[in-house]
C-alpha atoms as a PDB file:
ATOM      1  CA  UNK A   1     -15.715  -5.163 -27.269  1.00  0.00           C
ATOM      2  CA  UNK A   2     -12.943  -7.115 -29.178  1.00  0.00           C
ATOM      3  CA  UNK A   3     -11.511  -3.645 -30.003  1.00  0.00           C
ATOM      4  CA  UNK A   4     -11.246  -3.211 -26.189  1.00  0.00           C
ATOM      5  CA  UNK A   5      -9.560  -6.568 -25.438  1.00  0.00           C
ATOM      6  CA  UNK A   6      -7.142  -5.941 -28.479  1.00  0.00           C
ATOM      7  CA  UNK A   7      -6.350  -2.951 -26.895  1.00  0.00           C
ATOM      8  CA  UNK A   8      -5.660  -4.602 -23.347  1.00  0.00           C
ATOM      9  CA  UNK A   9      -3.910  -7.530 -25.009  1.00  0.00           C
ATOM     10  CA  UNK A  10      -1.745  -4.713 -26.992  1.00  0.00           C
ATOM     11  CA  UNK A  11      -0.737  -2.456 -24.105  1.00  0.00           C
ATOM     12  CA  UNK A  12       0.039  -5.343 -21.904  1.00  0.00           C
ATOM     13  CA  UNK A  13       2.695  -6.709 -24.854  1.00  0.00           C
ATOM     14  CA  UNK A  14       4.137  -3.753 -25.057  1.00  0.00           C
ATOM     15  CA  UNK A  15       4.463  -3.225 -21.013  1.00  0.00           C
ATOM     16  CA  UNK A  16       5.939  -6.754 -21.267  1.00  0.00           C
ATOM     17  CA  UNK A  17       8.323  -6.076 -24.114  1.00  0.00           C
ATOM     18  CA  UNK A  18       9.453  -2.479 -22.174  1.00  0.00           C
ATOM     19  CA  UNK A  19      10.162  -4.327 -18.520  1.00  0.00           C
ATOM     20  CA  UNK A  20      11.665  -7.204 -20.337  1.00  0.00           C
ATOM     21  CA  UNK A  21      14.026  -4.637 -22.218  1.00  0.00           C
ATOM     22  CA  UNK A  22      14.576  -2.667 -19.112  1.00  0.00           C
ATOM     23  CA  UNK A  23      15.714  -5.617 -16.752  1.00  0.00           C
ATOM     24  CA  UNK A  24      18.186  -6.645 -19.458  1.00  0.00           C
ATOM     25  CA  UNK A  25      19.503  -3.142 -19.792  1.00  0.00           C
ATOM     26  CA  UNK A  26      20.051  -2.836 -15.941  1.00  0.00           C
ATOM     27  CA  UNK A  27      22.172  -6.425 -15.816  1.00  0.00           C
ATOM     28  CA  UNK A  28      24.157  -5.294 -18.690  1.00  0.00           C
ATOM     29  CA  UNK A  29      24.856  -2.340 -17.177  1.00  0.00           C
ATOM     30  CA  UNK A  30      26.018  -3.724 -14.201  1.00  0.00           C
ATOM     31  CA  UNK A  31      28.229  -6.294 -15.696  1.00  0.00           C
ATOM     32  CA  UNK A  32      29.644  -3.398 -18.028  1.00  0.00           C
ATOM     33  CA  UNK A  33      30.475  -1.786 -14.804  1.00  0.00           C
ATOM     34  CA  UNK A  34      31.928  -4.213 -13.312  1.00  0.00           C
ATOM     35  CA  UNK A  35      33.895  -4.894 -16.342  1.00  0.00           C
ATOM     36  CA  UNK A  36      34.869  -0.917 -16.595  1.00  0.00           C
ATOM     37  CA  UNK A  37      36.744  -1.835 -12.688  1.00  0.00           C
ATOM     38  CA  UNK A  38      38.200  -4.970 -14.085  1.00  0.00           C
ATOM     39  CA  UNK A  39      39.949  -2.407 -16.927  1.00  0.00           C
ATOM     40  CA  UNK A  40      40.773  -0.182 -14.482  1.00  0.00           C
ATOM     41  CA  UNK A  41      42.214  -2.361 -11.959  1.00  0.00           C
ATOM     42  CA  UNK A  42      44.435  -4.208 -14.563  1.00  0.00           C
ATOM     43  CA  UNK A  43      45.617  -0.843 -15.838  1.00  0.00           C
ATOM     44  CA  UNK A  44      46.477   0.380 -11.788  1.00  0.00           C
ATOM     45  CA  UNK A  45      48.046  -2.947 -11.300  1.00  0.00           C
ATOM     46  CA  UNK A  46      50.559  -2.105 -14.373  1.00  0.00           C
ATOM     47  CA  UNK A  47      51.076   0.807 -13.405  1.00  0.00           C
ATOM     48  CA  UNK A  48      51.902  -0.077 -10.061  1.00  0.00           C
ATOM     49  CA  UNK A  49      53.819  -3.217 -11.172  1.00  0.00           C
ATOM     50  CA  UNK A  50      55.702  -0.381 -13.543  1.00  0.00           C
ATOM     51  CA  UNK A  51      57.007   1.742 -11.140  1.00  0.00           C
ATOM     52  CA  UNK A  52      59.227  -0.976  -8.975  1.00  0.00           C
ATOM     53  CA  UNK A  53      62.491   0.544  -9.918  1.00  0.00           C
ATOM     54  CA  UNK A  54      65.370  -1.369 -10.364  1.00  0.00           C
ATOM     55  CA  UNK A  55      68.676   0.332  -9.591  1.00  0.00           C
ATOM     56  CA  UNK A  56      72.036  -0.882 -11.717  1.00  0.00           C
ATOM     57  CA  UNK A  57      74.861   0.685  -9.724  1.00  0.00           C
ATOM     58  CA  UNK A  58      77.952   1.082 -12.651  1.00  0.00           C
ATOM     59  CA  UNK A  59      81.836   0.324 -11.616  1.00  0.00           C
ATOM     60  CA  UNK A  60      83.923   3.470 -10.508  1.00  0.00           C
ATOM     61  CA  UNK A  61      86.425   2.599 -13.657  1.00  0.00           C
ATOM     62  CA  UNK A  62      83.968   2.562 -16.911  1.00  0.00           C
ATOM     63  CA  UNK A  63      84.125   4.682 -19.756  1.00  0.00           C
ATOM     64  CA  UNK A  64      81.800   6.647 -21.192  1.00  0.00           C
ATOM     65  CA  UNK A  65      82.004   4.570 -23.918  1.00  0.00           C
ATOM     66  CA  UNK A  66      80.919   1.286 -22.104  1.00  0.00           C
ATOM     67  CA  UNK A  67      77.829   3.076 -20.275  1.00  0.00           C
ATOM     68  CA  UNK A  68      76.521   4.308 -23.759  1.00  0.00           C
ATOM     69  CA  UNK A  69      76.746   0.723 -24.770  1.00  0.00           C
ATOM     70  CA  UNK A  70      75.333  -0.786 -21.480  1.00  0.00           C
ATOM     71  CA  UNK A  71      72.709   1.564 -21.982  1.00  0.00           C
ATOM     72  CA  UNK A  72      72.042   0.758 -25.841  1.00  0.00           C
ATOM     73  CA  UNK A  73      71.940  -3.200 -24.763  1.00  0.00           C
ATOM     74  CA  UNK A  74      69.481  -2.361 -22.053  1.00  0.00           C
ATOM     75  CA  UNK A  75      66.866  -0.622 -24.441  1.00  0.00           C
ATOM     76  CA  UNK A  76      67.214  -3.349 -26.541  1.00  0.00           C
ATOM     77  CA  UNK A  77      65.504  -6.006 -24.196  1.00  0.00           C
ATOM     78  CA  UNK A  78      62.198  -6.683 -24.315  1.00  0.00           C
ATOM     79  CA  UNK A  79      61.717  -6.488 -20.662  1.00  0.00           C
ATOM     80  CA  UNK A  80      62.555  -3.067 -19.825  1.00  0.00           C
ATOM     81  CA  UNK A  81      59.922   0.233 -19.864  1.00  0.00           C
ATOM     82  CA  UNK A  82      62.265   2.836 -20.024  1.00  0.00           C
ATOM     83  CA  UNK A  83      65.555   3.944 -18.281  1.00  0.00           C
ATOM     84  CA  UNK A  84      67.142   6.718 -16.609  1.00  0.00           C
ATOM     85  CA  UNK A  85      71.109   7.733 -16.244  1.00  0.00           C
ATOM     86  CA  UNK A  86      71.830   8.916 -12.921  1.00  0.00           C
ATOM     87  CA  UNK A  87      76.259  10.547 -12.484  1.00  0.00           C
ATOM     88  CA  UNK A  88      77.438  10.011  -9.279  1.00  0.00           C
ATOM     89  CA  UNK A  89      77.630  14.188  -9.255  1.00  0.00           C
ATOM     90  CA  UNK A  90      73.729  13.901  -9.664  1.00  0.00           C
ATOM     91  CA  UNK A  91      73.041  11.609  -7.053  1.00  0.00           C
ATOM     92  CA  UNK A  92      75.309  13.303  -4.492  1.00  0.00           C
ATOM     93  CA  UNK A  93      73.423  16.491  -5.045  1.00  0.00           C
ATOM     94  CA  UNK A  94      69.971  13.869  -4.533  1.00  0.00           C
ATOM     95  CA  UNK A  95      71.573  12.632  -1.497  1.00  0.00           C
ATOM     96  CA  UNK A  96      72.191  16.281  -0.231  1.00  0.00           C
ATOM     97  CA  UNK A  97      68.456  17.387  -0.919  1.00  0.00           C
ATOM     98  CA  UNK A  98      67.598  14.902   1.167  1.00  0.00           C
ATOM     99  CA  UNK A  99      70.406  15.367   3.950  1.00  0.00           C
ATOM    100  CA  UNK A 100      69.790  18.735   4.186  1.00  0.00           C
ATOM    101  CA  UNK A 101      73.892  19.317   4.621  1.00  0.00           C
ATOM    102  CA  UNK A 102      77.087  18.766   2.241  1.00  0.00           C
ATOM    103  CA  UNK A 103      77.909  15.033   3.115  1.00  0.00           C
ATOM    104  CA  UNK A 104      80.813  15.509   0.388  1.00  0.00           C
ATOM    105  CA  UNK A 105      82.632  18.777   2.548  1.00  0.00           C
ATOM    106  CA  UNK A 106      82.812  16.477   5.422  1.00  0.00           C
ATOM    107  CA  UNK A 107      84.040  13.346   4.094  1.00  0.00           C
ATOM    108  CA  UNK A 108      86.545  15.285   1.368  1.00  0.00           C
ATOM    109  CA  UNK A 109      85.215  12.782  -1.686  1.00  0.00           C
ATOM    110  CA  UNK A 110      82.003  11.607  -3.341  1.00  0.00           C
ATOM    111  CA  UNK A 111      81.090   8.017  -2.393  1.00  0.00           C
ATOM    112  CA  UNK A 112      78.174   7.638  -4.521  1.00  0.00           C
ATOM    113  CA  UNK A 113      78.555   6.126  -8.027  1.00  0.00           C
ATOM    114  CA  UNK A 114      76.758   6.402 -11.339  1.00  0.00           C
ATOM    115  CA  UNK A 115      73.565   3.949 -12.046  1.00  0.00           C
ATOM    116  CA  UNK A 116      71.193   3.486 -13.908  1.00  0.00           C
ATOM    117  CA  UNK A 117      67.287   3.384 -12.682  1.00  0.00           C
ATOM    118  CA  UNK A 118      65.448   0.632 -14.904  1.00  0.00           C
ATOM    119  CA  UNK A 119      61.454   0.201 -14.940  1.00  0.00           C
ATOM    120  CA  UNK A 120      59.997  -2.804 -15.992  1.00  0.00           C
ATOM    121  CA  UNK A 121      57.341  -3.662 -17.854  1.00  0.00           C
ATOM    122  CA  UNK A 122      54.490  -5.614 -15.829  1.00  0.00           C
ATOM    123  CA  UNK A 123      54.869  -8.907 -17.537  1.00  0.00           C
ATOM    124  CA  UNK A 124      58.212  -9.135 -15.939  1.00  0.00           C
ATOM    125  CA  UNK A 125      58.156  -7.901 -12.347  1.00  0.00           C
ATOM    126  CA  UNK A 126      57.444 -11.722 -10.975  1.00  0.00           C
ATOM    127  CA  UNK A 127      59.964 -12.131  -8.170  1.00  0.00           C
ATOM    128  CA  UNK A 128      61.562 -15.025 -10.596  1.00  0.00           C
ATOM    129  CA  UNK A 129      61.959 -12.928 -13.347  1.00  0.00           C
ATOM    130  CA  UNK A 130      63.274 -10.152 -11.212  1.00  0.00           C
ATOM    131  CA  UNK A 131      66.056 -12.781  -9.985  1.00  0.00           C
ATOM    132  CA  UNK A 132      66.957 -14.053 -13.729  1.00  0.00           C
ATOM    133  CA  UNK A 133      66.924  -9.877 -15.005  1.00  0.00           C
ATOM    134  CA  UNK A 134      69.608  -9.416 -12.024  1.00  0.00           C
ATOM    135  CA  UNK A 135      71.356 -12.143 -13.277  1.00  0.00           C
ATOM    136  CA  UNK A 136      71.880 -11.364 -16.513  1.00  0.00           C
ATOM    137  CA  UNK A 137      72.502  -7.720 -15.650  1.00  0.00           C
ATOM    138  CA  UNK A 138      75.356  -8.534 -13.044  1.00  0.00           C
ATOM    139  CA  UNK A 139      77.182 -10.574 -16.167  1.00  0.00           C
ATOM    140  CA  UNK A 140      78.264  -6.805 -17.284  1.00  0.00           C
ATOM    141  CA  UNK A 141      81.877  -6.174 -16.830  1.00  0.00           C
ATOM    142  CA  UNK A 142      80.655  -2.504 -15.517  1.00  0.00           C
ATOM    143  CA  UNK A 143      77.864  -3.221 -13.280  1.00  0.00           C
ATOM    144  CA  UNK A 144      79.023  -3.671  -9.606  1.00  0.00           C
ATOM    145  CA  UNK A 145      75.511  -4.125  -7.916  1.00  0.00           C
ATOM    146  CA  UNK A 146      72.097  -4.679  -8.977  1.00  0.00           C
ATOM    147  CA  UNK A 147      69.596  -3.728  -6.044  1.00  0.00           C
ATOM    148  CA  UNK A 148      65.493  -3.651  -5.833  1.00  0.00           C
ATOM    149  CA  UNK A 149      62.917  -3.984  -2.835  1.00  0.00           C
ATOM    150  CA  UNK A 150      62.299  -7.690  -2.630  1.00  0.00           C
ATOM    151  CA  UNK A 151      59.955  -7.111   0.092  1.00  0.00           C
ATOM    152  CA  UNK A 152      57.839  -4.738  -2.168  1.00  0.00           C
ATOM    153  CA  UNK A 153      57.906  -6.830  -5.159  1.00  0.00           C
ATOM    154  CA  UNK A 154      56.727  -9.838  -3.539  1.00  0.00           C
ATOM    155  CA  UNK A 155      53.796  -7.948  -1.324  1.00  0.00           C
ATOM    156  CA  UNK A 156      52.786  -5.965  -5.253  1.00  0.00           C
ATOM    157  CA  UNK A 157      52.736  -9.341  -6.510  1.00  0.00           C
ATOM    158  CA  UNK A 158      50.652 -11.295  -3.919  1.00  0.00           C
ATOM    159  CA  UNK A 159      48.293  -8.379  -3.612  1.00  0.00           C
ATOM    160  CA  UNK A 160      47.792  -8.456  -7.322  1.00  0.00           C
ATOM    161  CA  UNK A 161      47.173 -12.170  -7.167  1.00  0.00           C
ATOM    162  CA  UNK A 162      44.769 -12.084  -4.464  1.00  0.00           C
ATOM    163  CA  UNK A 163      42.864  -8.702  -6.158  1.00  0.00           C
ATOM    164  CA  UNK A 164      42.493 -10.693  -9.617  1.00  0.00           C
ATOM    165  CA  UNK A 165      41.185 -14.037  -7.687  1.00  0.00           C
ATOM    166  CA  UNK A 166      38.647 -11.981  -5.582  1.00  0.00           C
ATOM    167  CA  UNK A 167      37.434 -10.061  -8.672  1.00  0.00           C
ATOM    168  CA  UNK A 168      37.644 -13.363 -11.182  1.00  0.00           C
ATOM    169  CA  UNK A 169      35.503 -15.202  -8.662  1.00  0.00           C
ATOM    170  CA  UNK A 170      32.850 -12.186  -8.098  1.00  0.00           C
ATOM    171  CA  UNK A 171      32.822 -11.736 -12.137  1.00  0.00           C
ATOM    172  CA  UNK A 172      31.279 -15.199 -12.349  1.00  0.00           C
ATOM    173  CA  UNK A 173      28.634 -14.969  -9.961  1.00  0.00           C
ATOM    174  CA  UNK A 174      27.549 -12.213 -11.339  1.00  0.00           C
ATOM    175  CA  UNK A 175      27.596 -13.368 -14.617  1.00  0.00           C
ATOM    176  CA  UNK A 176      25.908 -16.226 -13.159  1.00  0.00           C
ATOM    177  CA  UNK A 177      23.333 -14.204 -11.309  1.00  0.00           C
ATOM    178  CA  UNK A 178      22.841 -11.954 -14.958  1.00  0.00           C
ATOM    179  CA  UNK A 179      21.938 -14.714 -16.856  1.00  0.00           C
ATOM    180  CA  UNK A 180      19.160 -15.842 -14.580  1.00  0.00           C
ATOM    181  CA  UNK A 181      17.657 -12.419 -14.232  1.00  0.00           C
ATOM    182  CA  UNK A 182      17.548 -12.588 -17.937  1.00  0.00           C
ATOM    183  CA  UNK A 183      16.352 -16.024 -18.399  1.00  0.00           C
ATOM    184  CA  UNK A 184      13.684 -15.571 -15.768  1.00  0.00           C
ATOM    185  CA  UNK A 185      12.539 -12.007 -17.410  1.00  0.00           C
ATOM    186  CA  UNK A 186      12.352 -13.853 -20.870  1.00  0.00           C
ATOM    187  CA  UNK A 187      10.763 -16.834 -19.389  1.00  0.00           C
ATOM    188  CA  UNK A 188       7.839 -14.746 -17.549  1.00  0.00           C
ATOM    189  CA  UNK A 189       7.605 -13.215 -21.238  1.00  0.00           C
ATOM    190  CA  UNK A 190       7.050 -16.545 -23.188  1.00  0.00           C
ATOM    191  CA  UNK A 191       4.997 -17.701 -20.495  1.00  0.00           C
ATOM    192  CA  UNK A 192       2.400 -15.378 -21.428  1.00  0.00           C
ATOM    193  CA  UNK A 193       2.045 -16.410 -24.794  1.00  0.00           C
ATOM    194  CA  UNK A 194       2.107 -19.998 -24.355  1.00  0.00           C
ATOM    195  CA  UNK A 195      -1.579 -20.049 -25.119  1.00  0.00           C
ATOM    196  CA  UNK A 196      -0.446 -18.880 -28.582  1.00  0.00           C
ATOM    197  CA  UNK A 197       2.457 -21.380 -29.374  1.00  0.00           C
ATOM    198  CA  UNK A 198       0.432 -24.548 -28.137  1.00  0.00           C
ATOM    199  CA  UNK A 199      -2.279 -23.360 -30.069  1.00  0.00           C
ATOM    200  CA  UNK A 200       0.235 -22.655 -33.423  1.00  0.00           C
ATOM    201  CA  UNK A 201       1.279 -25.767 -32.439  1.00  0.00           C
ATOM    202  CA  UNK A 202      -2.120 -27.945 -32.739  1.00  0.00           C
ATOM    203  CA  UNK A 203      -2.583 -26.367 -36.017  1.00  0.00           C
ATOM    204  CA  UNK A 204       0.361 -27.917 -37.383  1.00  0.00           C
ATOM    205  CA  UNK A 205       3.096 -25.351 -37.520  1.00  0.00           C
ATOM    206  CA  UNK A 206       6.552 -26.315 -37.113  1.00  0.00           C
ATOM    207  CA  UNK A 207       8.753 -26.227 -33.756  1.00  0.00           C
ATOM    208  CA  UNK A 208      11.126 -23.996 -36.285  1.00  0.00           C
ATOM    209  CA  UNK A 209       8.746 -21.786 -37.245  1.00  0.00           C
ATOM    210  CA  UNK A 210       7.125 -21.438 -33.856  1.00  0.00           C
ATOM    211  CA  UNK A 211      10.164 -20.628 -32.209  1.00  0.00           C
ATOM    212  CA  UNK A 212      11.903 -18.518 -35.188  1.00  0.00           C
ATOM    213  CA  UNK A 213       9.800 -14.884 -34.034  1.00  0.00           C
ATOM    214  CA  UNK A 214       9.895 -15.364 -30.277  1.00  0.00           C
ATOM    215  CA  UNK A 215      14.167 -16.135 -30.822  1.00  0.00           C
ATOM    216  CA  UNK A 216      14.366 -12.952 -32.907  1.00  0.00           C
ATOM    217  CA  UNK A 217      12.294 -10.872 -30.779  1.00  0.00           C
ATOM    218  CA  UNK A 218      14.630 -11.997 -27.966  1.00  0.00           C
ATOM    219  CA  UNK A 219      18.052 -10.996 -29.464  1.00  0.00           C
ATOM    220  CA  UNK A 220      16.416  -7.602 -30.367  1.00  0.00           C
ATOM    221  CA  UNK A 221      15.251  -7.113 -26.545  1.00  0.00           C
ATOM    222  CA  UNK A 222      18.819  -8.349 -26.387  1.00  0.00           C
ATOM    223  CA  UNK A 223      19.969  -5.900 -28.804  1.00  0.00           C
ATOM    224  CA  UNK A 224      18.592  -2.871 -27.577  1.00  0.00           C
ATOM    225  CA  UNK A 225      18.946  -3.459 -23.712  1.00  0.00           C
ATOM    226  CA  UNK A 226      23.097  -4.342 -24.585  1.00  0.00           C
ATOM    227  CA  UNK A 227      22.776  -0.637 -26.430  1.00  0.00           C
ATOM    228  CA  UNK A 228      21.316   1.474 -23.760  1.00  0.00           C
ATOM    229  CA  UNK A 229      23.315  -0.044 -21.699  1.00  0.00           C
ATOM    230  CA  UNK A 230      26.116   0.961 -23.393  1.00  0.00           C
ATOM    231  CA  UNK A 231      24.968   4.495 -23.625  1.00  0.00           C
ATOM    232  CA  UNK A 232      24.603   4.849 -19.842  1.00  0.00           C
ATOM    233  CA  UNK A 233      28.180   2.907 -19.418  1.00  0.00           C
ATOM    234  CA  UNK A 234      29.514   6.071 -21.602  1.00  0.00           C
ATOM    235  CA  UNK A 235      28.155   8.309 -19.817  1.00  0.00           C
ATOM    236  CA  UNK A 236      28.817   7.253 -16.414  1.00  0.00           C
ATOM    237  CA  UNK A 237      32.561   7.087 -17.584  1.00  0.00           C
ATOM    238  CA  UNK A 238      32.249  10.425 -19.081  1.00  0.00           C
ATOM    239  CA  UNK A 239      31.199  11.686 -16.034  1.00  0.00           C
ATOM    240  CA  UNK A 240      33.613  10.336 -13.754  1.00  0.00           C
ATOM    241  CA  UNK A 241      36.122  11.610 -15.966  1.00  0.00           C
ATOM    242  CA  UNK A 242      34.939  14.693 -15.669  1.00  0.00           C
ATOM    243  CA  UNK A 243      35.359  14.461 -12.247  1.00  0.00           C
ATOM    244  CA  UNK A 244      38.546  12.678 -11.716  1.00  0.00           C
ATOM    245  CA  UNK A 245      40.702  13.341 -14.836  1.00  0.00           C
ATOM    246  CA  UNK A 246      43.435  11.153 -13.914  1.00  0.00           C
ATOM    247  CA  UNK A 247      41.345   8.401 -14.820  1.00  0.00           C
ATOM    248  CA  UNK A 248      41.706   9.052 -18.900  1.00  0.00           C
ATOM    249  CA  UNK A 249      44.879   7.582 -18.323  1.00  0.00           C
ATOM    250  CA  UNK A 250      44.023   3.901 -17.129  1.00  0.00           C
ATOM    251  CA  UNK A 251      41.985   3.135 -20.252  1.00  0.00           C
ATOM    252  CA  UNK A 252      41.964   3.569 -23.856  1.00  0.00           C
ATOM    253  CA  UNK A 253      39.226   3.279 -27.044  1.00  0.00           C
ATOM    254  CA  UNK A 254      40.469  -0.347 -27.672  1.00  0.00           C
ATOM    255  CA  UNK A 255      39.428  -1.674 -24.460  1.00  0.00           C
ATOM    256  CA  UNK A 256      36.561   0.358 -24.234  1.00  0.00           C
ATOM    257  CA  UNK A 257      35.419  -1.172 -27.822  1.00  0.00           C
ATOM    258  CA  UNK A 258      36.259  -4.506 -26.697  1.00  0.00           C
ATOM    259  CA  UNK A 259      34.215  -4.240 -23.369  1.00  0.00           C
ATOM    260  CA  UNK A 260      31.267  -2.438 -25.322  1.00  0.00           C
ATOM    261  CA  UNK A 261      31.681  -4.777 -27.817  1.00  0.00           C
ATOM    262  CA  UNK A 262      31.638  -7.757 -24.970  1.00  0.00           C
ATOM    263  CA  UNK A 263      28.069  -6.293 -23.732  1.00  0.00           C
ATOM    264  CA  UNK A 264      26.581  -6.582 -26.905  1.00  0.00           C
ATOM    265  CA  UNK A 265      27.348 -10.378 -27.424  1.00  0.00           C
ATOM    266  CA  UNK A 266      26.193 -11.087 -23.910  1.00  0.00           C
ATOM    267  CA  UNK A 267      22.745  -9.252 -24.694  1.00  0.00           C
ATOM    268  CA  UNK A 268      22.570 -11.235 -27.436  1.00  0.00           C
ATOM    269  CA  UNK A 269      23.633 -14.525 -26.453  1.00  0.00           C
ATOM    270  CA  UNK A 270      22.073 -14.595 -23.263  1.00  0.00           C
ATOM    271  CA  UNK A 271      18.809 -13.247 -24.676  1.00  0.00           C
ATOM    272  CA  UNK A 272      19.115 -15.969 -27.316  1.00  0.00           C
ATOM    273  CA  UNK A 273      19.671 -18.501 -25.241  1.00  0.00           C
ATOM    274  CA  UNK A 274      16.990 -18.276 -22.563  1.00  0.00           C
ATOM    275  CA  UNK A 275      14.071 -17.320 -25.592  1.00  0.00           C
ATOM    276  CA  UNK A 276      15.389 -21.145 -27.409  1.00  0.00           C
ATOM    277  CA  UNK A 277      14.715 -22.901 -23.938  1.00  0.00           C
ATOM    278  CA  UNK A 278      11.876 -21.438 -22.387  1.00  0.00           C
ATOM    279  CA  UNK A 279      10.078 -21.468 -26.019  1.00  0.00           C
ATOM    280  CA  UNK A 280      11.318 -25.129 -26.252  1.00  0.00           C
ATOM    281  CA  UNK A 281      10.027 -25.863 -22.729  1.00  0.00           C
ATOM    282  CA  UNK A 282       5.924 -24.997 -23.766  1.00  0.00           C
ATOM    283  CA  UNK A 283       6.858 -26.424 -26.946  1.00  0.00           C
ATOM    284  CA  UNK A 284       6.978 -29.665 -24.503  1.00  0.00           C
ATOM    285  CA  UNK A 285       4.315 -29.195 -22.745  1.00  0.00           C
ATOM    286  CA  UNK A 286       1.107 -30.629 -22.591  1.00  0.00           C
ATOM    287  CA  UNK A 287      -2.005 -29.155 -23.339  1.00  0.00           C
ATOM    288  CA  UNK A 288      -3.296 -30.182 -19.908  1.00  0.00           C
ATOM    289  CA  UNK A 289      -0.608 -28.743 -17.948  1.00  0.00           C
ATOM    290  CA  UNK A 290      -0.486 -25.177 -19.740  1.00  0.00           C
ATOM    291  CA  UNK A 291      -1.850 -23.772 -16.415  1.00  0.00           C
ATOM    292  CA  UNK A 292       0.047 -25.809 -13.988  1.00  0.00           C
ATOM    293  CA  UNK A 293       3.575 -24.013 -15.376  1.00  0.00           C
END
């Protein structure tokens, strides 16, 4: 007969121990999702923010010499992605793509003039930098006109801000709502052994040494939910990249480490966290009220 009980008492641990590990796997993996469209929306916004192109229209008069330089001082700053050289012969044959007709047989001369296309890099395509990059590129003795889409640079910019508030504030509730799935998972699992630790405790063992197996049993639940969750993360990104290949280029191993590596320590520390207080709570407790709670 005790063999029987030991039995029951056995399977039902281990059911608890499996649900408990399961529930913390599926949070996880939701926050790791959510984190995997965080990475992906910063990376779009760069991208986005990367392509505003900023057009540097040269002076009819300057030298070779002088663009070579202006172009030289341009690479140099730490604000600029990369540039490209545009003749006023290329642009008139642009224009004339575009036209559909020879603008330059009817007026008898090329209006156009050479510039230079400059891309940003995202840290710098806030309307007030944009205004203090103009400035400093109209100081050239070459340069005759500096132009960009205000308009667009100031609705990217906004739209940004709003995207990052909206996903900021829905990252916290949901970290918010993780950690008390997880607490109350861990809770319903120390609550069915509180029989055990008020009865360790009459005994005379230690709150320390009460608490020491049920906090390490935690962070291993912890452990190995944050790791199958990590697994499934993988390869839900592997298969979306299967299917949309683009997307390989919007994240790289680094970030992926650090968001993997982000899971983990919320496994753990969460897990940790909720298995100190809800041991500490029937450490509390008294005797009378074990089957009140």
């Amino acid at each position: 007969m005790a063999r029987q009980e030991d039995k029951i008492i056995g399977r039902r641990l281990r059911s608890s121990y499996v649900s408990t590990v399961v529930s913390i796997t599926l949070v996880l993996f939701v926050l790791g999702l959510l984190g995997l469209i965080i990475l992906h929306a910063h990376k779009l916004s760069e991208y986005v923010r990367e392509s505003i192109a900023v057009s540097v229209f040269l002076e009819e008069g300057a030298s070779n010499a002088q663009i070579n330089g202006f172009k030289s001082s341009l690479r140099e700053m730490p604000a600029v992605h990369e540039t490209r050289y545009i003749s006023s012969e290329e642009a008139a044959e642009d224009l004339m793509k575009e036209l559909g007709e020879d603008f330059i047989e009817f007026l008898g001369y090329n209006p156009l003039s050479a510039s230079i296309v400059i891309h940003l890099r995202a840290a710098y395509t806030h309307p007030d930098s944009l205004r203090r990059i103009e400035q400093q590129l109209l100081r050239s003795p070459i340069v005759n006109e500096v132009d960009y889409q205000q308009s667009l640079v100031h609705l990217v910019h906004e739209n940004v801000r709003r995207v990052g508030a909206g996903l900021l504030i829905f990252s916290l509730l949901l970290l918010i709502i993780a950690f008390a799935l997880i607490n109350n998972t861990i809770r319903l699992s120390v609550f069915s052994r509180r029989f055990l630790i008020k009865s360790m405790q009459l005994v005379g063992a230690t709150q320390g040494f009460i608490r020491m197996p049920f906090i390490i049993k935690g962070v291993v639940q912890g452990i190995v939910g944050a790791v199958v969750a990590i697994i499934l993360l993988g390869a839900s990104l592997y298969f979306l990249q299967q299917q949309i290949p683009e997307l390989s280029s919007f994240y790289n191993r680094g970030m992926l480490l650090v968001l993997f590596a982000t899971v983990l320590l919320l496994g753990v520390i969460i897990s940790w966290v909720s298995t100190f207080f809800a041991v500490r709570k029937y450490l509390k407790i008294k005797t009378d009220f074990l089957y009140l709670y």
